[in-house]
PDB file of N, CA and C in Angstrom:
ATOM      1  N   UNK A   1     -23.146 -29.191  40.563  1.00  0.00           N
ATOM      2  CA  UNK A   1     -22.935 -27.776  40.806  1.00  0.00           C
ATOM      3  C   UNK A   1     -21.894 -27.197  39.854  1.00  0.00           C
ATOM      4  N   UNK A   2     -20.764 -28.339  39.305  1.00  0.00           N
ATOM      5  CA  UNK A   2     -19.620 -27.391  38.860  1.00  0.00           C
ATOM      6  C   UNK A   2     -20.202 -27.180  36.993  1.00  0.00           C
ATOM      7  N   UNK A   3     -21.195 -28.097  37.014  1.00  0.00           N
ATOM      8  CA  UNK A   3     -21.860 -28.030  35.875  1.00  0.00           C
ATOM      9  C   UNK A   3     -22.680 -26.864  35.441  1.00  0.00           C
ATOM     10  N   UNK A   4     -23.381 -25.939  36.441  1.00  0.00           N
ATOM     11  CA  UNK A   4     -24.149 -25.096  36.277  1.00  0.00           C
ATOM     12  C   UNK A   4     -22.880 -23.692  36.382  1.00  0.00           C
ATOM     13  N   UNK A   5     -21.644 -23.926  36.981  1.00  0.00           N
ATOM     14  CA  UNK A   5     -20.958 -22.897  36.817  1.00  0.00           C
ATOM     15  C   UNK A   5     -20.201 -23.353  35.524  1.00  0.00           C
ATOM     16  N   UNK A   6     -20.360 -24.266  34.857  1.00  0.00           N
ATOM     17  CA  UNK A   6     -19.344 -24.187  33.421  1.00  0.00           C
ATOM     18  C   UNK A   6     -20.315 -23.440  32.381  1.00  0.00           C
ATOM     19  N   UNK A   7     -21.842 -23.538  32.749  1.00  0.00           N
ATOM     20  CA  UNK A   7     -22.545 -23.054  31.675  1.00  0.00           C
ATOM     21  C   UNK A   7     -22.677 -21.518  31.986  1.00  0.00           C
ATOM     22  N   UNK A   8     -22.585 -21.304  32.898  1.00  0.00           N
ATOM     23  CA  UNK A   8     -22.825 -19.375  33.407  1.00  0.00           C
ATOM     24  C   UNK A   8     -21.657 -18.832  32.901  1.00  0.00           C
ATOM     25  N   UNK A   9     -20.537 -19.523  33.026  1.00  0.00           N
ATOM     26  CA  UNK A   9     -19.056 -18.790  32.179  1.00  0.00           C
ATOM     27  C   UNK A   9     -19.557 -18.788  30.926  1.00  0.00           C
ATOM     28  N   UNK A  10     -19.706 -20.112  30.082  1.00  0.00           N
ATOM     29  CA  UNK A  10     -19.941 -19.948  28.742  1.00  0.00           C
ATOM     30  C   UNK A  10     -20.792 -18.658  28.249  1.00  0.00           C
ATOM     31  N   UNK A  11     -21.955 -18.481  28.906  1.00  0.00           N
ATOM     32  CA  UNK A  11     -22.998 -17.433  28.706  1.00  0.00           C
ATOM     33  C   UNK A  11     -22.228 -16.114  29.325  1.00  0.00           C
ATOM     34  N   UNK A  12     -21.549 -15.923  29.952  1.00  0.00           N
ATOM     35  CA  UNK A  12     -20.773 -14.453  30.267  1.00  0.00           C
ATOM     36  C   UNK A  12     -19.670 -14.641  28.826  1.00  0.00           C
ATOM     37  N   UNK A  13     -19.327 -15.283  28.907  1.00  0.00           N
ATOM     38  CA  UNK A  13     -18.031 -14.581  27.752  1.00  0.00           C
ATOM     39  C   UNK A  13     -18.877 -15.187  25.854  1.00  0.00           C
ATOM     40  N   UNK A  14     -20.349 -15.166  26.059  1.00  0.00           N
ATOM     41  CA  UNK A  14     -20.986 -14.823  24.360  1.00  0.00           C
ATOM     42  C   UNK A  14     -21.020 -13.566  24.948  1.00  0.00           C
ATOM     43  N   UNK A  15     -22.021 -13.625  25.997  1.00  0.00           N
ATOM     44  CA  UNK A  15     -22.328 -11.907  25.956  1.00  0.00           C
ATOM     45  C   UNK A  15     -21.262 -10.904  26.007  1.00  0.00           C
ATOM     46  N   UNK A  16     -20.280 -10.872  26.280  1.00  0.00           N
ATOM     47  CA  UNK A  16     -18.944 -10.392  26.626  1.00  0.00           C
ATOM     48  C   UNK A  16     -18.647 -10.229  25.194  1.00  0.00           C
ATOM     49  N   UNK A  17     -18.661 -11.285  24.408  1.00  0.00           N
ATOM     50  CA  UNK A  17     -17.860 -11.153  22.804  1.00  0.00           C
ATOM     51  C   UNK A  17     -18.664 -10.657  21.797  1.00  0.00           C
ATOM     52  N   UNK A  18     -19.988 -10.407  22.303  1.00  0.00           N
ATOM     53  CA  UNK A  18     -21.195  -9.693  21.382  1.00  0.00           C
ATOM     54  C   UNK A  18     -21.403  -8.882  21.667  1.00  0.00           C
ATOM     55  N   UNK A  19     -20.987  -8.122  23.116  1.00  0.00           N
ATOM     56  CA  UNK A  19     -20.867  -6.311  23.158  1.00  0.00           C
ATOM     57  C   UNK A  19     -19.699  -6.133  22.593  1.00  0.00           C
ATOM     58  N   UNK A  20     -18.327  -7.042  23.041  1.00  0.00           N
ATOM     59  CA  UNK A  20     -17.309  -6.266  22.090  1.00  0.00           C
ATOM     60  C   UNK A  20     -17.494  -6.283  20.733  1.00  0.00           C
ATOM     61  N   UNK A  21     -18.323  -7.351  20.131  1.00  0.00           N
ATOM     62  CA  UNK A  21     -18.150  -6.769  18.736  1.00  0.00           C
ATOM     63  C   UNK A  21     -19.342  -5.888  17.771  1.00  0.00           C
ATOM     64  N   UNK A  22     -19.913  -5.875  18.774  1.00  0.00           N
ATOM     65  CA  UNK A  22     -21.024  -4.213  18.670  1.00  0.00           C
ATOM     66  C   UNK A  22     -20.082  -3.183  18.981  1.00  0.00           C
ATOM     67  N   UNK A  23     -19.179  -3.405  19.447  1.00  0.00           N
ATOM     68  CA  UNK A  23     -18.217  -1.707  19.971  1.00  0.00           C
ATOM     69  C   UNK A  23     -17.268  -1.864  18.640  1.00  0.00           C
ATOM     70  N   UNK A  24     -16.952  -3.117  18.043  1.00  0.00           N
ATOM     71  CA  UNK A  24     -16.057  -2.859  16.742  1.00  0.00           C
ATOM     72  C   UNK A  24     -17.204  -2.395  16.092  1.00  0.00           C
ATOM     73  N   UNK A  25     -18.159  -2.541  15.634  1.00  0.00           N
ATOM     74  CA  UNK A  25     -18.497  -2.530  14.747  1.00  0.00           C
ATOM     75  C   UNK A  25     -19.065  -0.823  14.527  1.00  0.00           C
ATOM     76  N   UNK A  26     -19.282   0.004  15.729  1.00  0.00           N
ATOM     77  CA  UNK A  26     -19.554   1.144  16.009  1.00  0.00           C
ATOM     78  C   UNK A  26     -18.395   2.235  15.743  1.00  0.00           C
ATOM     79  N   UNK A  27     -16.860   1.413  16.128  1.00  0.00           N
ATOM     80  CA  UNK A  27     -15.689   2.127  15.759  1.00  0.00           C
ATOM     81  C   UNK A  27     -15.861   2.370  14.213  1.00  0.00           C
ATOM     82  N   UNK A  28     -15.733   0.922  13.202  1.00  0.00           N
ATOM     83  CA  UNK A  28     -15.370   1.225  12.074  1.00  0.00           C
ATOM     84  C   UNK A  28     -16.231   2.151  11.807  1.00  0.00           C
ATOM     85  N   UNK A  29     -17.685   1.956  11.829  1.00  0.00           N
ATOM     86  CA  UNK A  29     -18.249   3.192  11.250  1.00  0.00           C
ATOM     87  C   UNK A  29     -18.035   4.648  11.649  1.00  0.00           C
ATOM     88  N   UNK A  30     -17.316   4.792  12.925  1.00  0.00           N
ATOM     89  CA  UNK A  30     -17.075   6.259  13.004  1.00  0.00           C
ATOM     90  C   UNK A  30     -15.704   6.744  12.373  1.00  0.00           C
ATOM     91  N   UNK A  31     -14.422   5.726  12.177  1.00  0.00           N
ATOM     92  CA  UNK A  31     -13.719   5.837  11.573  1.00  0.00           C
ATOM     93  C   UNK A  31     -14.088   5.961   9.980  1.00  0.00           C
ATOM     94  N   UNK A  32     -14.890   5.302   9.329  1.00  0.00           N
ATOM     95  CA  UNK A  32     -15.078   5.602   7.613  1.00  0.00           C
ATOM     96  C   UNK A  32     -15.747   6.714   7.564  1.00  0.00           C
ATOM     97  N   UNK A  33     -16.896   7.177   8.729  1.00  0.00           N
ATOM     98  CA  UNK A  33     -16.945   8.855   8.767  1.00  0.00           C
ATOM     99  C   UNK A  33     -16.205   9.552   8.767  1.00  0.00           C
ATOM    100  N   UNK A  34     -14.791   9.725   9.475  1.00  0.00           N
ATOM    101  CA  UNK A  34     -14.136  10.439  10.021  1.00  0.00           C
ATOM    102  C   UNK A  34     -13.233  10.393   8.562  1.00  0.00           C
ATOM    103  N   UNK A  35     -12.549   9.330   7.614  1.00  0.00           N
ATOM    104  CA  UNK A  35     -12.108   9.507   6.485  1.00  0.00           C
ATOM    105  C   UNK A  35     -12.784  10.137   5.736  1.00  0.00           C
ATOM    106  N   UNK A  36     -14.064   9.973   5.539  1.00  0.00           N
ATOM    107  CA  UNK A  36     -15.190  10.517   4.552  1.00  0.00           C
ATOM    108  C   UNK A  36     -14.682  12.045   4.573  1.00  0.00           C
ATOM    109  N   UNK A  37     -15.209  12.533   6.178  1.00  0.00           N
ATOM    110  CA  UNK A  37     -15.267  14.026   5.949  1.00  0.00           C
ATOM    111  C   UNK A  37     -13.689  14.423   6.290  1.00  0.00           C
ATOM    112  N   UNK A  38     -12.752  13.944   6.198  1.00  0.00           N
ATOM    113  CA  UNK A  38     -11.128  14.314   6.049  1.00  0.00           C
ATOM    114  C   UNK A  38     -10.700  14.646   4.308  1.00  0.00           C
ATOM    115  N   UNK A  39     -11.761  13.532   3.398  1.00  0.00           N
ATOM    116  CA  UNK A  39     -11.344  13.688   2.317  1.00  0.00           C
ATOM    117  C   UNK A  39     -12.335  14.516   1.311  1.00  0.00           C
ATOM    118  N   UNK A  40     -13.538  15.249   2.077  1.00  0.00           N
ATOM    119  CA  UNK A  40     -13.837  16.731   2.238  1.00  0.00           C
ATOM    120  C   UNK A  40     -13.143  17.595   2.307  1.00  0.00           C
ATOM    121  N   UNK A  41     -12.972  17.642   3.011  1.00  0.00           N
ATOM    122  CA  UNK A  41     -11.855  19.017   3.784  1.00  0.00           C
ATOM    123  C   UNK A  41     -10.483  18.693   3.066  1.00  0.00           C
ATOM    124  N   UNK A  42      -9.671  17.790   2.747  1.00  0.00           N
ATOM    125  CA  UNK A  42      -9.020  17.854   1.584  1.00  0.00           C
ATOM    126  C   UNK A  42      -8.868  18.519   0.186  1.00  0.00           C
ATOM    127  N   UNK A  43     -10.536  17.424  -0.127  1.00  0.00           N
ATOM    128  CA  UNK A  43     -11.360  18.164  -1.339  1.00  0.00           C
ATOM    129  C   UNK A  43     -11.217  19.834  -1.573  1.00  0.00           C
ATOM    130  N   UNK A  44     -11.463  20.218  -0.159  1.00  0.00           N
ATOM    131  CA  UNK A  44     -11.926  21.949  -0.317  1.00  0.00           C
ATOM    132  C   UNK A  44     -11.002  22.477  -0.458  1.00  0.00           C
ATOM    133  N   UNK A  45      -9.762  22.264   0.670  1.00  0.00           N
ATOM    134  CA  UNK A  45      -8.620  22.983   0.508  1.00  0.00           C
ATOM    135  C   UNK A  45      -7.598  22.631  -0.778  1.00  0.00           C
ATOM    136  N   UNK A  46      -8.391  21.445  -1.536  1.00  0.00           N
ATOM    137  CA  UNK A  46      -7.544  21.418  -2.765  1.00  0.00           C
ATOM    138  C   UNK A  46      -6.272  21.151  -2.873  1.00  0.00           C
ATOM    139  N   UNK A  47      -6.397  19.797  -2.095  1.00  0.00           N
ATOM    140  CA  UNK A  47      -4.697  18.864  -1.143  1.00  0.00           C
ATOM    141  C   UNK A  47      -5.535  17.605  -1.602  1.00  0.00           C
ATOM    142  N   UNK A  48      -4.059  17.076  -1.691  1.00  0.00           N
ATOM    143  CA  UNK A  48      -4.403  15.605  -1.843  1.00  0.00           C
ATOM    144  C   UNK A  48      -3.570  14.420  -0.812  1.00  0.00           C
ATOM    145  N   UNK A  49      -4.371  13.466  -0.491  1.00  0.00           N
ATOM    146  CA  UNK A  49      -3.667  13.232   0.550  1.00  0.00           C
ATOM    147  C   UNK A  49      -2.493  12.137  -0.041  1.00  0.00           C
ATOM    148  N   UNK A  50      -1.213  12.373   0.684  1.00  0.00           N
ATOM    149  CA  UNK A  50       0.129  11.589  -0.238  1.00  0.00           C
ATOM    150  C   UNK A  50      -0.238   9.984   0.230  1.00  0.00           C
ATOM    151  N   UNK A  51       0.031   9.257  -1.044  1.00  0.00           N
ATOM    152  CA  UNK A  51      -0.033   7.915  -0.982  1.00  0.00           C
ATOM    153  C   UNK A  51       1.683   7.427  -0.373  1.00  0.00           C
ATOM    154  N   UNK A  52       1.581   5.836  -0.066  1.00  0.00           N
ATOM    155  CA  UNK A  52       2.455   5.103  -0.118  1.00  0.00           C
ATOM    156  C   UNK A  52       3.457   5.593  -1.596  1.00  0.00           C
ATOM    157  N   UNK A  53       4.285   5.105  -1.238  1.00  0.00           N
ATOM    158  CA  UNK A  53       5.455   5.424  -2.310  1.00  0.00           C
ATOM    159  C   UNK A  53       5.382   3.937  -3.024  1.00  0.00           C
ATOM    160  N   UNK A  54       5.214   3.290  -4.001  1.00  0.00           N
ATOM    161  CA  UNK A  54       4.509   2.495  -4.736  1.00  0.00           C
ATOM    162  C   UNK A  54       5.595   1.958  -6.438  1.00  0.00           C
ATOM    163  N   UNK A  55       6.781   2.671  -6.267  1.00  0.00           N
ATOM    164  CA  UNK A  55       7.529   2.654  -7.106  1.00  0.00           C
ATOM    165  C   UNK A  55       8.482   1.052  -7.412  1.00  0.00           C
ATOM    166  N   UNK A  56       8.346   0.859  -6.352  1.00  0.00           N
ATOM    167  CA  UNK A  56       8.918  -0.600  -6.528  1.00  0.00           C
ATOM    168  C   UNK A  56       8.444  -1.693  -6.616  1.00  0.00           C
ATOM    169  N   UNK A  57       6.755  -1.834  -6.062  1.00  0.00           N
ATOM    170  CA  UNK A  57       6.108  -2.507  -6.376  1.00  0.00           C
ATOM    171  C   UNK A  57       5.568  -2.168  -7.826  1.00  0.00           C
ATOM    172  N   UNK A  58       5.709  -0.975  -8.505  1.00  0.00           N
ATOM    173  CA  UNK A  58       5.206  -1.028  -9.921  1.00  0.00           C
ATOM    174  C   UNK A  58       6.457  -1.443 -10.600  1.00  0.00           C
ATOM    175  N   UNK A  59       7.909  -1.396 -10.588  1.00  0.00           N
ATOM    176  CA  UNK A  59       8.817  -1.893 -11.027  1.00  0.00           C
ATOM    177  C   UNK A  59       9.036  -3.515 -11.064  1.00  0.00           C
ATOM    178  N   UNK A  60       8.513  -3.965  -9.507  1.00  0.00           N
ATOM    179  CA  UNK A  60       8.250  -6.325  -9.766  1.00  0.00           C
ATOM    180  C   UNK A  60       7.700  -6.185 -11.031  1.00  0.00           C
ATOM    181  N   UNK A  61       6.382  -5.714 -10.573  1.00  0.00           N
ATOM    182  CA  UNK A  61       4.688  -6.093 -11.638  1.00  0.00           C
ATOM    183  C   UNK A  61       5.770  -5.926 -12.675  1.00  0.00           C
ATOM    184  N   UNK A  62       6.516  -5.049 -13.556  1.00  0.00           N
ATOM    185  CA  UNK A  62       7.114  -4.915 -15.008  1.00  0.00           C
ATOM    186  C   UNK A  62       7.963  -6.086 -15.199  1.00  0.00           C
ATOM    187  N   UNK A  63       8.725  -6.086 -14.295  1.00  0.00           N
ATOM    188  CA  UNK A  63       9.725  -7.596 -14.220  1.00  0.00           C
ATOM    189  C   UNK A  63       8.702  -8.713 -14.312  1.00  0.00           C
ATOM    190  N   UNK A  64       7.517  -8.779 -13.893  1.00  0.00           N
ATOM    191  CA  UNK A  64       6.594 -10.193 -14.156  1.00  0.00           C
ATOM    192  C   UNK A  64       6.474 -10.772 -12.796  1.00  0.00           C
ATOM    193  N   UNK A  65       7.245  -9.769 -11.518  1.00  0.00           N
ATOM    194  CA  UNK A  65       7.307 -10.826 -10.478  1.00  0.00           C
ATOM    195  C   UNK A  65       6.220  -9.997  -9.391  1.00  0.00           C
ATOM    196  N   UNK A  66       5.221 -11.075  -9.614  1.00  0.00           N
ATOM    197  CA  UNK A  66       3.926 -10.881  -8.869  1.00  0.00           C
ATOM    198  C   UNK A  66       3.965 -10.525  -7.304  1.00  0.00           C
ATOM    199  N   UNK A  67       4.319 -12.179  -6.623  1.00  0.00           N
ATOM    200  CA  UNK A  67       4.143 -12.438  -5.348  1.00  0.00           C
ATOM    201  C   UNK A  67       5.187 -11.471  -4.927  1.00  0.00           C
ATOM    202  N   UNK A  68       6.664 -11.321  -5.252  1.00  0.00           N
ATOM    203  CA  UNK A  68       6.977 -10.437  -5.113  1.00  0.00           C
ATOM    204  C   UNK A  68       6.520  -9.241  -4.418  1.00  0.00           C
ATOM    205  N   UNK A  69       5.873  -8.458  -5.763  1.00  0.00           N
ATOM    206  CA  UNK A  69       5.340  -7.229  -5.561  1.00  0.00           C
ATOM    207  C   UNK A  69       4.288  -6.793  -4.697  1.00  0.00           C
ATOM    208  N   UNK A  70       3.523  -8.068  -4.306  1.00  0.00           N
ATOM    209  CA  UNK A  70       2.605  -8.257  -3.204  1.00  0.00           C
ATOM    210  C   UNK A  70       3.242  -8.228  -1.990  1.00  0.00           C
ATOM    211  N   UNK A  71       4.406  -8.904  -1.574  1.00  0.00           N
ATOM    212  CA  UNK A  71       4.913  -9.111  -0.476  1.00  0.00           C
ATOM    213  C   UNK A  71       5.411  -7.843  -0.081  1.00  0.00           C
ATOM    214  N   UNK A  72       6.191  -6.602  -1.240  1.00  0.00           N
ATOM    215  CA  UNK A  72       6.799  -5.073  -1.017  1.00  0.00           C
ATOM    216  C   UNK A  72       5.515  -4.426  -0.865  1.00  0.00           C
ATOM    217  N   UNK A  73       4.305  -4.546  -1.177  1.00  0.00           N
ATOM    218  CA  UNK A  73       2.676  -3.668  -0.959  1.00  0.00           C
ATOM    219  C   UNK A  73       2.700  -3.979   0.518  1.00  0.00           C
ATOM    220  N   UNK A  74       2.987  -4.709   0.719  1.00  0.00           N
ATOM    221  CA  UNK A  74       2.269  -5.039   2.246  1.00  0.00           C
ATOM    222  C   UNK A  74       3.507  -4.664   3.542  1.00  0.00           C
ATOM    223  N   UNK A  75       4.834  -4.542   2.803  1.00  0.00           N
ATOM    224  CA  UNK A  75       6.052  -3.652   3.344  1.00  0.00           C
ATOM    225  C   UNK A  75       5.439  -2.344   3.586  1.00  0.00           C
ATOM    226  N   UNK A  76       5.379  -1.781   2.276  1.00  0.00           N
ATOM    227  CA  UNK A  76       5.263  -0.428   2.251  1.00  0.00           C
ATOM    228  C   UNK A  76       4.102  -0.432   3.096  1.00  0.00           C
ATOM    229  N   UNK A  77       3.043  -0.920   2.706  1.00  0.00           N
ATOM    230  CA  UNK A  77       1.620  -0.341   3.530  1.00  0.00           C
ATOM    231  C   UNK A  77       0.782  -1.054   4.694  1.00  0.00           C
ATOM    232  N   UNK A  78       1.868  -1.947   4.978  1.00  0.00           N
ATOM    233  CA  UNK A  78       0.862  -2.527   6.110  1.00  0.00           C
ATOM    234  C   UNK A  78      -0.334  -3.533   6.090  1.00  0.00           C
ATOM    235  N   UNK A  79      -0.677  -3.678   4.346  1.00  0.00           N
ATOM    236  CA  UNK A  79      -1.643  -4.426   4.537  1.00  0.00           C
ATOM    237  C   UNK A  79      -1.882  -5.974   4.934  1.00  0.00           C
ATOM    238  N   UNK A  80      -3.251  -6.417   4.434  1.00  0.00           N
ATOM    239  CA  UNK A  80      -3.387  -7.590   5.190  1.00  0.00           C
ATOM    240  C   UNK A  80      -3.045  -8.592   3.194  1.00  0.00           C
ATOM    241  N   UNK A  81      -2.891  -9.785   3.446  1.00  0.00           N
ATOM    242  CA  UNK A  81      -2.530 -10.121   2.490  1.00  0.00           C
ATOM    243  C   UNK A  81      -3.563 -10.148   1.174  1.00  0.00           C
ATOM    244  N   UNK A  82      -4.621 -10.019   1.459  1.00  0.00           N
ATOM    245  CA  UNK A  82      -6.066 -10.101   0.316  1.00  0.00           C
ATOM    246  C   UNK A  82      -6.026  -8.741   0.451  1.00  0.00           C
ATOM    247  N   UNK A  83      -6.036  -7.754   0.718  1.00  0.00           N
ATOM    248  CA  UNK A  83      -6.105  -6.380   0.492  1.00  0.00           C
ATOM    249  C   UNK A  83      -4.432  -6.166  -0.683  1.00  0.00           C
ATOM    250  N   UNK A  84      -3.774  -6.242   0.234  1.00  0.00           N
ATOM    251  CA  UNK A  84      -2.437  -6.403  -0.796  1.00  0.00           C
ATOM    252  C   UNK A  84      -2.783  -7.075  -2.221  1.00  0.00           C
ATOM    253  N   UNK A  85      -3.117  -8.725  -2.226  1.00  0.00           N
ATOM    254  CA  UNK A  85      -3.225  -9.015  -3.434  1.00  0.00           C
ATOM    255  C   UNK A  85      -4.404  -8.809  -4.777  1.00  0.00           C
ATOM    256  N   UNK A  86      -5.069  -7.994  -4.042  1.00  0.00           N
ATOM    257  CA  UNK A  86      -6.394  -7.348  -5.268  1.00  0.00           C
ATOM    258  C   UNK A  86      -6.014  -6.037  -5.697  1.00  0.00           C
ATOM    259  N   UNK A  87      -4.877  -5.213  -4.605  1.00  0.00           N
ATOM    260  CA  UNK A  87      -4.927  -4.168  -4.684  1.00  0.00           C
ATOM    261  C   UNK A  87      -3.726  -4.202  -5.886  1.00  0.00           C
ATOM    262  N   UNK A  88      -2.738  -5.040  -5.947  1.00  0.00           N
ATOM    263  CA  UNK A  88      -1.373  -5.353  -6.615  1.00  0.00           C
ATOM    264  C   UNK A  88      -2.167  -5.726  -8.222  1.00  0.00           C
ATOM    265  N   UNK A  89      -3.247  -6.589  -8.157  1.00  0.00           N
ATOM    266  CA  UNK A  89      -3.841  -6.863  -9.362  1.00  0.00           C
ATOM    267  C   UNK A  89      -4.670  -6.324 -10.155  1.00  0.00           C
ATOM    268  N   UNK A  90      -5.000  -5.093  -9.505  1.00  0.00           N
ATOM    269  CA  UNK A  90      -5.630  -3.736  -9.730  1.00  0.00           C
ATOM    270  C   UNK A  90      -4.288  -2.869 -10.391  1.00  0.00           C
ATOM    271  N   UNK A  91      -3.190  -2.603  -9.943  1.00  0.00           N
ATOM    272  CA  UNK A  91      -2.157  -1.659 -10.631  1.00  0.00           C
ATOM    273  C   UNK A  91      -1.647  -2.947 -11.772  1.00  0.00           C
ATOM    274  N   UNK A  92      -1.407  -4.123 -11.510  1.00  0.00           N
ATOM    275  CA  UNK A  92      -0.650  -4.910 -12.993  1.00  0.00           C
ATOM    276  C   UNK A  92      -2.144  -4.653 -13.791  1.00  0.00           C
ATOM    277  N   UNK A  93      -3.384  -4.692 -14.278  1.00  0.00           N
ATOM    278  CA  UNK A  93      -4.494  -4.424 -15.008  1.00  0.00           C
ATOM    279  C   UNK A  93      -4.068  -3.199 -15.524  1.00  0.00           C
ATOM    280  N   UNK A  94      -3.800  -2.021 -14.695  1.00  0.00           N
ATOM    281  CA  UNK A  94      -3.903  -1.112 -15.176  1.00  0.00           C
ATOM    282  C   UNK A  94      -2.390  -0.717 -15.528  1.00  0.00           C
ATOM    283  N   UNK A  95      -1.451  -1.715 -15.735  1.00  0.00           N
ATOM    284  CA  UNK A  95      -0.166  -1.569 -16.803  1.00  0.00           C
ATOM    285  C   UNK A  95      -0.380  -2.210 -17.559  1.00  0.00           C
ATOM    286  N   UNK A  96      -1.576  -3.519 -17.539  1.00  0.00           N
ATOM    287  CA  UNK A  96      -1.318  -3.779 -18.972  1.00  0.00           C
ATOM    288  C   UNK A  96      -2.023  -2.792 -20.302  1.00  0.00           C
TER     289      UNK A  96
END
C-alpha cells in the first residue's frame, strides 16, 4: 500500500512542476512583450531608456582586468554570471 502512495506523490509533484513551468514560461513571454512595446513608446516619445552606469567596468577592461570587471557588471546590474561575462566581452571587443 505505502508503495502505491510513493508513486501517486511522485506523479502529483511532475504534474505540479509542469504547470508551474508552463506559468514561467507564459510570464516571460508577457514580460518580453511588455519590454517590446515600452521600447515603442520610448521610441515615440523620443527617450531613451538610462542604462546602468558602466564606467568602471569600462575602466578594469582598460587596466586588462577582466574577471574583475565581470564581477563590478554583475554589482552594478544584477546579472547572472554568463550574462555578465558575454556581455563584459562584448564592451572589451568593442574597445579594442
Amino acid at each position: 500500500m505505502e508503495i502505491y502512495a510513493v508513486y501517486v506523490l511522485i506523479a502529483v509533484v511532475i504534474l505540479l512542476s509542469a504547470g508551474t513551468e508552463r506559468r514561467i514560461q507564459r510570464i516571460d513571454r508577457k514580460v518580453t512583450r511588455m519590454d517590446q512595446k515600452l521600447d515603442v513608446i520610448l521610441d515615440h516619445l523620443g527617450l531613451q531608456a538610462a542604462g546602468p552606469d558602466l564606467h568602471r567596468v569600462e575602466a578594469l577592461l582598460r587596466e586588462g582586468q577582466t574577471i574583475s570587471a565581470i564581477k563590478a557588471y554583475r554589482e552594478i546590474t544584477g546579472a547572472d554570471l554568463k550574462s555578465a561575462k558575454d556581455e563584459v566581452e562584448r564592451m572589451a571587443a568593442r574597445q579594442s
